[in-house]
Protein backbone atom coordinates (compact mmCIF):
# COMPACT_ATOMS: atom_id res chain seq x y z
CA UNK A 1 143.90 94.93 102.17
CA UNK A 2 145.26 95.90 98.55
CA UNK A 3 148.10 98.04 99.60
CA UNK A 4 149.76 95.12 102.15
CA UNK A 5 149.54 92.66 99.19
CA UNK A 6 150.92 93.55 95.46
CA UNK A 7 149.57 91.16 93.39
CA UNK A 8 146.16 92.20 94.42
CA UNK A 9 147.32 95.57 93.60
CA UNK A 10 148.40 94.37 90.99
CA UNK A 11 145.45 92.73 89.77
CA UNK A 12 143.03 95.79 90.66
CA UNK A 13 145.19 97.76 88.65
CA UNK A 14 144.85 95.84 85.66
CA UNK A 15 140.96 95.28 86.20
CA UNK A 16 140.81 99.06 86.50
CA UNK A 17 142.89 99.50 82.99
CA UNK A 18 141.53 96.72 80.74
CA UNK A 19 137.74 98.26 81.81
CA UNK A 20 138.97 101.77 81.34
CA UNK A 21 140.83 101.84 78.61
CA UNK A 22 139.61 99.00 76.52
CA UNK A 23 136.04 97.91 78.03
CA UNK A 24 137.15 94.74 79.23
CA UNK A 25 137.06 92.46 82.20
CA UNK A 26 140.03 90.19 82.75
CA UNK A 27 137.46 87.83 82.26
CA UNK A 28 136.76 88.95 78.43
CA UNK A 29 140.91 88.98 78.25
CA UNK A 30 141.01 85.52 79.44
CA UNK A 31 138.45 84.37 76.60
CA UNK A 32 140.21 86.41 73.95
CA UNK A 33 143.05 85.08 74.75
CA UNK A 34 141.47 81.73 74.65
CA UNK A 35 139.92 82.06 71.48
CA UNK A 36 143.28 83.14 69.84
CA UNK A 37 144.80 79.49 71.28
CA UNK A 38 147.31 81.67 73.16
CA UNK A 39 149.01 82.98 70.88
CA UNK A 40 149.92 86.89 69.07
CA UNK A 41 147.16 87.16 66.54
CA UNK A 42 149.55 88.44 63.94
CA UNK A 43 153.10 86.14 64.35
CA UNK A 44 151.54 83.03 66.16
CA UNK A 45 153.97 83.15 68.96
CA UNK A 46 153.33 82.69 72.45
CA UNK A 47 154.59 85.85 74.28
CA UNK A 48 156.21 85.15 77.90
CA UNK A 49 154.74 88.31 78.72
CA UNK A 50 150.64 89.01 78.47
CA UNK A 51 149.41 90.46 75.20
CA UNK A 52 148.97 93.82 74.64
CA UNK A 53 145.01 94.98 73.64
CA UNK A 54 144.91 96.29 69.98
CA UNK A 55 142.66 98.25 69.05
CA UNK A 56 141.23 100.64 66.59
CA UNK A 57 142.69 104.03 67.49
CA UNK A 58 139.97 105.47 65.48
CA UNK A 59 136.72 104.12 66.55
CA UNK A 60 138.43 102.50 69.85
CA UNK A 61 137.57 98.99 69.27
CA UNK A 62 139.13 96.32 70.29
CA UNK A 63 140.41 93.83 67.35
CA UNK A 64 143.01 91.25 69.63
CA UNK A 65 145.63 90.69 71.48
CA UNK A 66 149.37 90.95 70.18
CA UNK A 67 152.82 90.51 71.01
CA UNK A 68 154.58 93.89 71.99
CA UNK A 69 156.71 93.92 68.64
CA UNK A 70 153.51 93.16 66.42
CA UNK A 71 151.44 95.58 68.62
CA UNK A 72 154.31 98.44 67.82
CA UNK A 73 154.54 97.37 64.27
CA UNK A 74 151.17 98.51 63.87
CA UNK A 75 151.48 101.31 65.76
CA UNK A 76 154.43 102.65 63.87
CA UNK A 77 152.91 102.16 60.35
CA UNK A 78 150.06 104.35 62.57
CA UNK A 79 147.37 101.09 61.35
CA UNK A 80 148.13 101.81 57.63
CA UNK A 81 147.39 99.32 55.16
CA UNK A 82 149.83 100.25 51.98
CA UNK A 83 152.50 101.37 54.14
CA UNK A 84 152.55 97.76 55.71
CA UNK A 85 152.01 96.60 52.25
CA UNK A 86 155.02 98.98 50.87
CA UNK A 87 156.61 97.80 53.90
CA UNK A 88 156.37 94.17 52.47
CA UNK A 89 157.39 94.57 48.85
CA UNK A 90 160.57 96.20 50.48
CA UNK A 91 161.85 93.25 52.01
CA UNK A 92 160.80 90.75 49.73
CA UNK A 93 163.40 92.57 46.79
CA UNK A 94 165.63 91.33 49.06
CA UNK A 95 164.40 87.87 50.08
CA UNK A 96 165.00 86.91 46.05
């Protein structure tokens, strides 16, 4: 029964989320995950936490898995390209 056990509630939860909100199986997770050697697609670093799903907020698909801080990065620049950029060229005047 899932309610006695919580990691199977656990699990069922997160079966029912990935497919909900992202289309995925754990399954498709697992091989993303895989595929990206295990490791945030943006910073390289291996999270000791699971990987957040990006994903388009636009058109809703999926483009990896990241590290909460790179996943919130992008989410706070709200996925825009010259404010990342701008974002950039700010701290590199001070790198110099």
């Amino acid at each position: 029964q899932v309610a006695a056990d919580p990691a199977k509630a656990q699990e069922v939860g997160r079966r029912s989320h990935l497919k909900l909100r992202y289309g995925l199986t754990p399954e498709e997770y697992d091989a993303m995950l895989a595929e990206q050697g295990g490791v945030c697609a943006i910073c390289g670093v291996v999270s000791a936490k699971r990987l957040w799903v990006d994903h388009d907020h636009t058109t809703e698909r999926v483009r990896g898995l990241l590290c909460k801080d790179c996943n919130l990065l992008l989410g706070n620049a709200s996925d825009d390209e010259e404010r990342l950029l701008g974002a950039i060229a700010y701290l590199r005047r001070f790198l110099a």
